[in-house]
Protein backbone atom coordinates (compact mmCIF):
# COMPACT_ATOMS: atom_id res chain seq x y z
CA UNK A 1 105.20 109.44 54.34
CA UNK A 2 104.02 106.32 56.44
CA UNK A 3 107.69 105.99 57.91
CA UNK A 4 110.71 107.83 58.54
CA UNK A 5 113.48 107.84 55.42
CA UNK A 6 115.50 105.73 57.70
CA UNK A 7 112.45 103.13 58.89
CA UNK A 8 111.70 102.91 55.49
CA UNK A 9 115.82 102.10 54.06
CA UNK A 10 115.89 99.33 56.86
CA UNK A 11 112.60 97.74 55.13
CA UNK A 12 114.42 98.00 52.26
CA UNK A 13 117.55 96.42 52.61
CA UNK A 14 116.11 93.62 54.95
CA UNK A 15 113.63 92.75 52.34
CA UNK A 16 116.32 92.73 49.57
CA UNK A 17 118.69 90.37 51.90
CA UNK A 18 115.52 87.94 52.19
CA UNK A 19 114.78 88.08 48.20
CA UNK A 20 118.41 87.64 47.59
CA UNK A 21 117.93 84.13 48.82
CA UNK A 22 115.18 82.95 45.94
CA UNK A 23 115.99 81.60 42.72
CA UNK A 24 118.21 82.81 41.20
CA UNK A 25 120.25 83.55 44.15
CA UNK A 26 121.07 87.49 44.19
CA UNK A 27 123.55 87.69 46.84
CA UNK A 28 126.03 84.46 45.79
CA UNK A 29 129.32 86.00 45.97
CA UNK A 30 131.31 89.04 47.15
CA UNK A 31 130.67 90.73 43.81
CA UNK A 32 126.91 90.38 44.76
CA UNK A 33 127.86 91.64 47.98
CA UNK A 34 129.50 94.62 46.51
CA UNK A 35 126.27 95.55 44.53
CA UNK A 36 124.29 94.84 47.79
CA UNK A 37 126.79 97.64 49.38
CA UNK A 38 126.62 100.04 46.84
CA UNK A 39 122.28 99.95 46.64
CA UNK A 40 122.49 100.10 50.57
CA UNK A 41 125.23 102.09 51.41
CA UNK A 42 125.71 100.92 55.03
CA UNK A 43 128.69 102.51 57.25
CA UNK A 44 130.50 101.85 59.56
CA UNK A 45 132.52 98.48 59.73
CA UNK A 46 132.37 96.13 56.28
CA UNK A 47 134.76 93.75 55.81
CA UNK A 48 134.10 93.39 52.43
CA UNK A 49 135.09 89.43 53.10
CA UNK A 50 133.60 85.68 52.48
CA UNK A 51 132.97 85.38 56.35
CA UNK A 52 130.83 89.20 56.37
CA UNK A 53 128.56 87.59 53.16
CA UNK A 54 128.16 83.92 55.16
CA UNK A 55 126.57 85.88 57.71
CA UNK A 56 124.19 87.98 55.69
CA UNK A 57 123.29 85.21 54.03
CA UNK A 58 122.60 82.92 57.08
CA UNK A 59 120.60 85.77 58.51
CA UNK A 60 118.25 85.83 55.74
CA UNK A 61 115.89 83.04 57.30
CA UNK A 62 116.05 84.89 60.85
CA UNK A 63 115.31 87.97 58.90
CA UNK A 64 111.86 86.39 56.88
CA UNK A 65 110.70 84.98 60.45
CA UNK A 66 110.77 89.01 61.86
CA UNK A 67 109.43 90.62 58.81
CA UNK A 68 106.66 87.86 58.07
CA UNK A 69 105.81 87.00 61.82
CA UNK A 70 101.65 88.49 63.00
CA UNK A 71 102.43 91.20 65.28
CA UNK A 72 102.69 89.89 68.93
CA UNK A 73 105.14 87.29 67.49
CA UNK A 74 107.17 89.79 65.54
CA UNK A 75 107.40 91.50 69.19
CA UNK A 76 108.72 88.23 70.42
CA UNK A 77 111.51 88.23 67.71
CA UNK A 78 112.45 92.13 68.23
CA UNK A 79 112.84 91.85 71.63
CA UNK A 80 114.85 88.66 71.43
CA UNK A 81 116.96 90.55 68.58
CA UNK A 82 117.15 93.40 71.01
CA UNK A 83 118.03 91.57 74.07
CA UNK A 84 121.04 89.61 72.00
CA UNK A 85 123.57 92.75 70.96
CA UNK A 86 125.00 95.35 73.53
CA UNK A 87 122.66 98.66 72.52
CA UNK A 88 124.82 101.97 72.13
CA UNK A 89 122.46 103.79 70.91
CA UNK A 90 123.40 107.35 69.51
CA UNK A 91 122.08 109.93 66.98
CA UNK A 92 124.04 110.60 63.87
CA UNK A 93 123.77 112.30 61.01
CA UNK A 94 126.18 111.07 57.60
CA UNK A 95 125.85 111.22 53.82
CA UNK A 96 123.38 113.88 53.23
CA UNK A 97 120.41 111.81 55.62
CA UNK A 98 119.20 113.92 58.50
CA UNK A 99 119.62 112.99 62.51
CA UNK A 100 118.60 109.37 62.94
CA UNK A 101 119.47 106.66 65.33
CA UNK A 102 122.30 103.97 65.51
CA UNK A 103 121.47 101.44 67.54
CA UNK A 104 124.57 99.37 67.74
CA UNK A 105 128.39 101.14 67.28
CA UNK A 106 129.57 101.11 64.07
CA UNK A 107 132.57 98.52 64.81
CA UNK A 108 129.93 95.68 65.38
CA UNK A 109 129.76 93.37 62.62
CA UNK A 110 127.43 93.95 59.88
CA UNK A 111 125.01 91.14 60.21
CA UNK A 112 124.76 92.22 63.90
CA UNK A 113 124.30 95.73 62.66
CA UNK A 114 121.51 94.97 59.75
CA UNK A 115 119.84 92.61 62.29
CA UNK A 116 118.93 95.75 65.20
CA UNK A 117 117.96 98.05 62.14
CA UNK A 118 115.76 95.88 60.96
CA UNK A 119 114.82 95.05 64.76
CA UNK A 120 114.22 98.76 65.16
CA UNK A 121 112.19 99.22 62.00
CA UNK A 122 109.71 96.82 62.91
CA UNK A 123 109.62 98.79 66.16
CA UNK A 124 107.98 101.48 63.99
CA UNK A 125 105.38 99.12 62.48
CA UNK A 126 104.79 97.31 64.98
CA UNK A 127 103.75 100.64 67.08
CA UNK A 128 101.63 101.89 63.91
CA UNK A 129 100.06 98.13 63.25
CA UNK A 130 101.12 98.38 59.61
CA UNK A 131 102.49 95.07 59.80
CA UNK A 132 100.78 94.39 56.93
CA UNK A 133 102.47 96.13 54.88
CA UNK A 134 105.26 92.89 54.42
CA UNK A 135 103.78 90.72 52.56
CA UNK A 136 104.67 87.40 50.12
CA UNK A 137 104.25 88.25 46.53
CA UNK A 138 100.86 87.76 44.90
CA UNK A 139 102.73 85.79 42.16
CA UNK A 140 102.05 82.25 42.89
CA UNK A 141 104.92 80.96 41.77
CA UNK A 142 107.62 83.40 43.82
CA UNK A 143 107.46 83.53 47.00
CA UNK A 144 109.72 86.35 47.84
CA UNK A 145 108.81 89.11 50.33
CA UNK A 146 106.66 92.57 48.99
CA UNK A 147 106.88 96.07 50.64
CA UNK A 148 104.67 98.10 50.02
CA UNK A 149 105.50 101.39 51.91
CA UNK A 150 102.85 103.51 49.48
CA UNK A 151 100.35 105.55 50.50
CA UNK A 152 97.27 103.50 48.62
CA UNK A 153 98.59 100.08 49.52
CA UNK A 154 98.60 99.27 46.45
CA UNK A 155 101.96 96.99 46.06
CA UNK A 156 100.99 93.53 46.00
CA UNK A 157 103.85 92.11 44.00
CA UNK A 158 107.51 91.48 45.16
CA UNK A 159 109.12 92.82 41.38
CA UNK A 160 107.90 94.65 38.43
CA UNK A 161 108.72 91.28 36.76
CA UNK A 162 105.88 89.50 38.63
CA UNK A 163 103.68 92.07 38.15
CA UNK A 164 104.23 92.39 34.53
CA UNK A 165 104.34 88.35 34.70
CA UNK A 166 100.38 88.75 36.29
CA UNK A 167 99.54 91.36 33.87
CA UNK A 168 100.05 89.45 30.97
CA UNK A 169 98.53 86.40 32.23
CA UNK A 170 95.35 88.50 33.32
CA UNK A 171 95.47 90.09 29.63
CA UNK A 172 95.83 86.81 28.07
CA UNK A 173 93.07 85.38 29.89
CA UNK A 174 90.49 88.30 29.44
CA UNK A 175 91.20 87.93 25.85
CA UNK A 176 90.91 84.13 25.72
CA UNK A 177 87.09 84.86 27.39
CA UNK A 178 86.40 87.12 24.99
């Protein structure tokens, strides 16, 4: 395991909130939100409301910037993260996941709260210099974000659809060569 379960479900769910915002749009509407919700099971305070998906959505950009920023920068951005929310951090352990840490209470809003876990993820790559590990898809035509959190580094693509989009193409040119 390169990082903790909950280092890695931060990467997760801040990567899905940036890819949400390519085409086609994945996080449009409060039913999106709902799916979002029930893939990333946050807890906690969620409104569940138009205003709580405005400000995932308008985070998204802020978001990219962190994930995608060379390391000293992506300091820069964590700290500045850091330095804007009131820190209560506390351990807790909740729906079958071990001790980990909450950085922010629970009552803060959500965008606030995704925001410091993401902040606090990137605390744990910046410190292992695995920064490269967030990549933009090797598709040229997408350009959403890629994690790849496996142990060959392997993961260049963002989807299995661009992947299997690349696949084909490479097939389809080996055989036109041939």
């Amino acid at each position: 395991m390169i990082f903790t379960d909950d280092t890695a479900e931060a990467l997760r769910s801040a990567v899905w909130l940036v890819n949400s915002a390519e085409d086609p749009e994945t996080l449009a509407d409060l039913h999106d939100y709902a799916a979002f919700l029930v893939e990333f099971p946050y807890t906690g305070r969620l409104d569940r409301d138009e205003a709580e998906l405005t400000a995932l959505q308008e985070l998204r950009p802020r978001l990219r910037a962190m994930l995608l920023a060379p390391r000293d920068e992506m300091v820069d951005r964590v700290n500045r993260a850091l330095d804007e929310s009131t820190l209560t951090p506390h351990l807790v352990r909740h729906d079958g996941t071990d001790w980990h840490l909450h950085a922010v209470a629970d009552e803060r809003p959500l965008a606030e709260r995704v925001l410091i876990e993401t902040a606090m993820a990137l605390i744990d790559v910046i410190r292992a210099d695995e920064g490269s590990r967030i990549t933009i898809c090797d598709d040229d035509t997408c350009e959403a974000l890629a994690l790849d959190l496996s142990r060959n580094r392997s993961k260049r693509y963002c989807s299995a659809t661009c992947a299997n989009r690349n696949a084909v193409a490479a097939y389809r040119a080996r055989r036109a060569d041939a």
